[in-house]
Protein backbone atom coordinates (compact mmCIF):
# COMPACT_ATOMS: atom_id res chain seq x y z
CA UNK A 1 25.95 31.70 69.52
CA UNK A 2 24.67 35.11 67.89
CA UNK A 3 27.75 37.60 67.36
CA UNK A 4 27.54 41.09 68.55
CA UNK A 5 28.88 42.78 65.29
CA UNK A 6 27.31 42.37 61.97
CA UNK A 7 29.35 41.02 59.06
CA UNK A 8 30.85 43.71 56.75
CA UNK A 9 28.26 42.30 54.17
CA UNK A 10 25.35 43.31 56.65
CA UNK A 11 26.73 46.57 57.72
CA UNK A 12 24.55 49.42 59.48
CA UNK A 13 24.41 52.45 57.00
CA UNK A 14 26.68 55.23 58.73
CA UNK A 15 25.42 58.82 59.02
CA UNK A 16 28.26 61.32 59.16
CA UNK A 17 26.44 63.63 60.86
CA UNK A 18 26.31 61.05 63.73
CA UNK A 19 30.18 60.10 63.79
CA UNK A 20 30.50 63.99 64.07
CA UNK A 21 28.16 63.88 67.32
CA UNK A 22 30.17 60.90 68.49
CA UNK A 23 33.55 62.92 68.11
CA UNK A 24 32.34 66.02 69.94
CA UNK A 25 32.69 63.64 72.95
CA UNK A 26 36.03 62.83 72.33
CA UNK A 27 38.57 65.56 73.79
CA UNK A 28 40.78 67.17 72.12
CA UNK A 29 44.22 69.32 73.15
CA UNK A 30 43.83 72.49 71.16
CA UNK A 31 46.23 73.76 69.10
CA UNK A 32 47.25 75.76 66.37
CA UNK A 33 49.46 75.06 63.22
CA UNK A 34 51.12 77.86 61.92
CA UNK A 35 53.48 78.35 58.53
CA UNK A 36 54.72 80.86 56.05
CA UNK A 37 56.48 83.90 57.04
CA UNK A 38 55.21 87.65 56.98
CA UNK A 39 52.99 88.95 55.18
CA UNK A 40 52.57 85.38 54.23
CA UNK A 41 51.79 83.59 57.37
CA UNK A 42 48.96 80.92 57.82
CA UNK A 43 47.39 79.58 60.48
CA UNK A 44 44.56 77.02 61.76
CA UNK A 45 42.98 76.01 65.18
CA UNK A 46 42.91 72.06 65.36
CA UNK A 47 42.41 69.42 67.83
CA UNK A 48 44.01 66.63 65.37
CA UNK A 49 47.68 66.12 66.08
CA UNK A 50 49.39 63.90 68.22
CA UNK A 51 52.84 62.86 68.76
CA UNK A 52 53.98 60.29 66.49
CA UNK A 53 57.75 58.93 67.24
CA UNK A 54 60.59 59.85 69.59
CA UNK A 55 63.41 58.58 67.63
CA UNK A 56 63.90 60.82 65.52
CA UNK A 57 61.27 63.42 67.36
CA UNK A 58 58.42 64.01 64.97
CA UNK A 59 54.51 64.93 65.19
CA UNK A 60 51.37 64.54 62.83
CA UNK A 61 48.70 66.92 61.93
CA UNK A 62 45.66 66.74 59.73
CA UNK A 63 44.84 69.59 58.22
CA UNK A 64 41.70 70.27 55.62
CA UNK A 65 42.71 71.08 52.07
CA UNK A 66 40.79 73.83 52.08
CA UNK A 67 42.30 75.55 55.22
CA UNK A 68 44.56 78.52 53.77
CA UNK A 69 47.51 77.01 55.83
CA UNK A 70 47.21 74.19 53.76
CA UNK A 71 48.80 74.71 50.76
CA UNK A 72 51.64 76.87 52.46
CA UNK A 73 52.88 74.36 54.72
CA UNK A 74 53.21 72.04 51.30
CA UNK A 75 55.10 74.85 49.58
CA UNK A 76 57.16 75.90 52.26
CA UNK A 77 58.03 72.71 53.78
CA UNK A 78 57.34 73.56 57.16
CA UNK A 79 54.69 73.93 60.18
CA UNK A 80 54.84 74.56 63.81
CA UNK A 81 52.25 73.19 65.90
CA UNK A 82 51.80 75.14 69.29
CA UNK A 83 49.55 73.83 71.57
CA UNK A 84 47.37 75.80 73.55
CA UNK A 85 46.96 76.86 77.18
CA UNK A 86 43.57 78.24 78.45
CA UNK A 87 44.78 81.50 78.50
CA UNK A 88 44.35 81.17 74.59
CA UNK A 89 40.94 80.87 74.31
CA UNK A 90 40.87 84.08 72.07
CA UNK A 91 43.47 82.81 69.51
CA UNK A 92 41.68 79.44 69.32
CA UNK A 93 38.49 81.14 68.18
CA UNK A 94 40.38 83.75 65.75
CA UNK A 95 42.16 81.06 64.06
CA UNK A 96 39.28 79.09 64.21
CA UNK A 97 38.52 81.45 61.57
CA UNK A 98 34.76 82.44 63.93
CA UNK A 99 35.70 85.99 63.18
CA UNK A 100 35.97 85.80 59.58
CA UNK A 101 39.80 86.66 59.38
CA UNK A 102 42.33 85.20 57.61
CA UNK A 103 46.01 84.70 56.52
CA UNK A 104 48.29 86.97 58.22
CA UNK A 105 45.99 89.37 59.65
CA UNK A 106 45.30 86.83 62.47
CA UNK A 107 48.77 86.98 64.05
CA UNK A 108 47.98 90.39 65.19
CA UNK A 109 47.04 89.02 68.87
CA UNK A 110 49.59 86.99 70.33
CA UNK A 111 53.38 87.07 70.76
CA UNK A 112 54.77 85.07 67.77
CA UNK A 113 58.61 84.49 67.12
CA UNK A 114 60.63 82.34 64.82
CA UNK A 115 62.46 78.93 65.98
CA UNK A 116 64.24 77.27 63.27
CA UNK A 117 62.20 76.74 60.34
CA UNK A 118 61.03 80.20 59.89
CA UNK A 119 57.25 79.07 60.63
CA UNK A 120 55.70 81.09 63.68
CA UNK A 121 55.89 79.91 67.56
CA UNK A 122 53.68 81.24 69.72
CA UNK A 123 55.38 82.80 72.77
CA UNK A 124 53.85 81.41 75.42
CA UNK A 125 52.52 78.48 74.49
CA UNK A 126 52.14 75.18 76.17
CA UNK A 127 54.71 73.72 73.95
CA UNK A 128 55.60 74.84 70.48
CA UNK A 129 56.89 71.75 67.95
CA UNK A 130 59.00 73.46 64.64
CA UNK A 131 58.26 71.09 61.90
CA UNK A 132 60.62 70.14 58.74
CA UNK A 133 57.52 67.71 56.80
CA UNK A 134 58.27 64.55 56.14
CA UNK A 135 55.13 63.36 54.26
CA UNK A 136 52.02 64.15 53.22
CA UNK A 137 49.25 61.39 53.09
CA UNK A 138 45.96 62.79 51.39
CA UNK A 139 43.01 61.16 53.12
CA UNK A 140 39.20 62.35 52.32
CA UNK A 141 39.11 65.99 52.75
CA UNK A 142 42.22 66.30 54.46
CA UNK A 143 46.05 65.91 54.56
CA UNK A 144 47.87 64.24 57.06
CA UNK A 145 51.19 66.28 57.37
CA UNK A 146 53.94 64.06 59.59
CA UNK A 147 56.80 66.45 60.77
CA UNK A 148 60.31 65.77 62.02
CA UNK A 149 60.35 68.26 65.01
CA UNK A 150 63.71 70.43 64.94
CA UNK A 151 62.78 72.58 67.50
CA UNK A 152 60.73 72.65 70.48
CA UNK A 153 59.83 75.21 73.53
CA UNK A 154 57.79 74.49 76.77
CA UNK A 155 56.58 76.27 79.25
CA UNK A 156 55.46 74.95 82.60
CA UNK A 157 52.93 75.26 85.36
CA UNK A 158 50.32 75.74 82.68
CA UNK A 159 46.99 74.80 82.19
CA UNK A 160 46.13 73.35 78.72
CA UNK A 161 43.02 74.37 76.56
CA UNK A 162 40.82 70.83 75.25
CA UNK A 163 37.64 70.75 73.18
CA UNK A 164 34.90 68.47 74.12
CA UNK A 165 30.92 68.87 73.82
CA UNK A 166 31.40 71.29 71.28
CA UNK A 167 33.39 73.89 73.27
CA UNK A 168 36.38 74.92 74.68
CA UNK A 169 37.50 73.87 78.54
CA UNK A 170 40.05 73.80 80.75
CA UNK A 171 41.38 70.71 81.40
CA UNK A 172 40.53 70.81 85.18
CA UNK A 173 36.96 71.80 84.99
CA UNK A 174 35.84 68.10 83.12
């Protein structure tokens, strides 16, 4: 009898570019992870974070070491990961950094406040999770942060914002 998967010795060379096609069909919440404190706030649109333990309460988030958020959320300890509704669409594509701006100068839309950590919650959002980090695991180009959430908000009766196919959606209309 024939197996269906090759050995690892007879592996099928992998083209990146393919695994990203693959992944554009894999949704996505849409978020963004904020840190840093005026002037010296940072902030990134993602779609990798998910929720990692409930005892205690704590999140993950991978974030590319070359984001500018990056390196503040290692020196200040601290991220908040709000997760967007579709009434966001605008914020996702500014921090998405599509318009070229960056750093603090992106925090000019929105309603942003502090929770506990200092890093910014978006007013509004879906839910907000106010991160103490725990670790940081380097993997490839990116950084897995893990957070210990100390404070949360959430707002109901909302729709949330996904990526899949290479854009943004409402949940409802896939």
């Amino acid at each position: 009898m024939s197996s269906a998967t090759p050995p690892p010795s007879e592996a099928i060379p992998f083209d990146a570019a393919e695994f990203r096609a693959a992944m554009r069909h894999v949704p996505g919440t849409v978020s963004i992870v904020t840190t840093g404190q005026a002037p010296y706030r940072h902030g990134l649109t993602l779609t990798a974070g998910c929720s990692l333990s409930a005892a205690p309460p704590s999140v993950l988030v991978c974030v590319n070491r070359s984001a500018g958020a990056h390196d503040t959320i290692l020196s200040s300890g601290a991220f908040c990961w709000n997760i967007l509704g579709v009434e966001h669409l605008d914020l996702a594509l500014k921090f998405s950094g599509q318009d070229g701006s960056k750093g603090d100068i992106r925090f000019a839309d929105g309603l942003w406040c502090d929770l506990k950590t200092g890093a910014p919650s978006l007013i509004g959002a879906v839910c907000s999770f106010d991160c103490r980090v725990v670790n940081a695991y380097s993997e490839s180009s990116h950084t897995i942060f893990t957070g210990e959430v100390v404070a949360q908000t959430t707002r109901t009766g909302c729709e949330p914002l996904v990526y899949v196919g290479g854009s943004f959606a409402a949940l409802t209309a896939l």
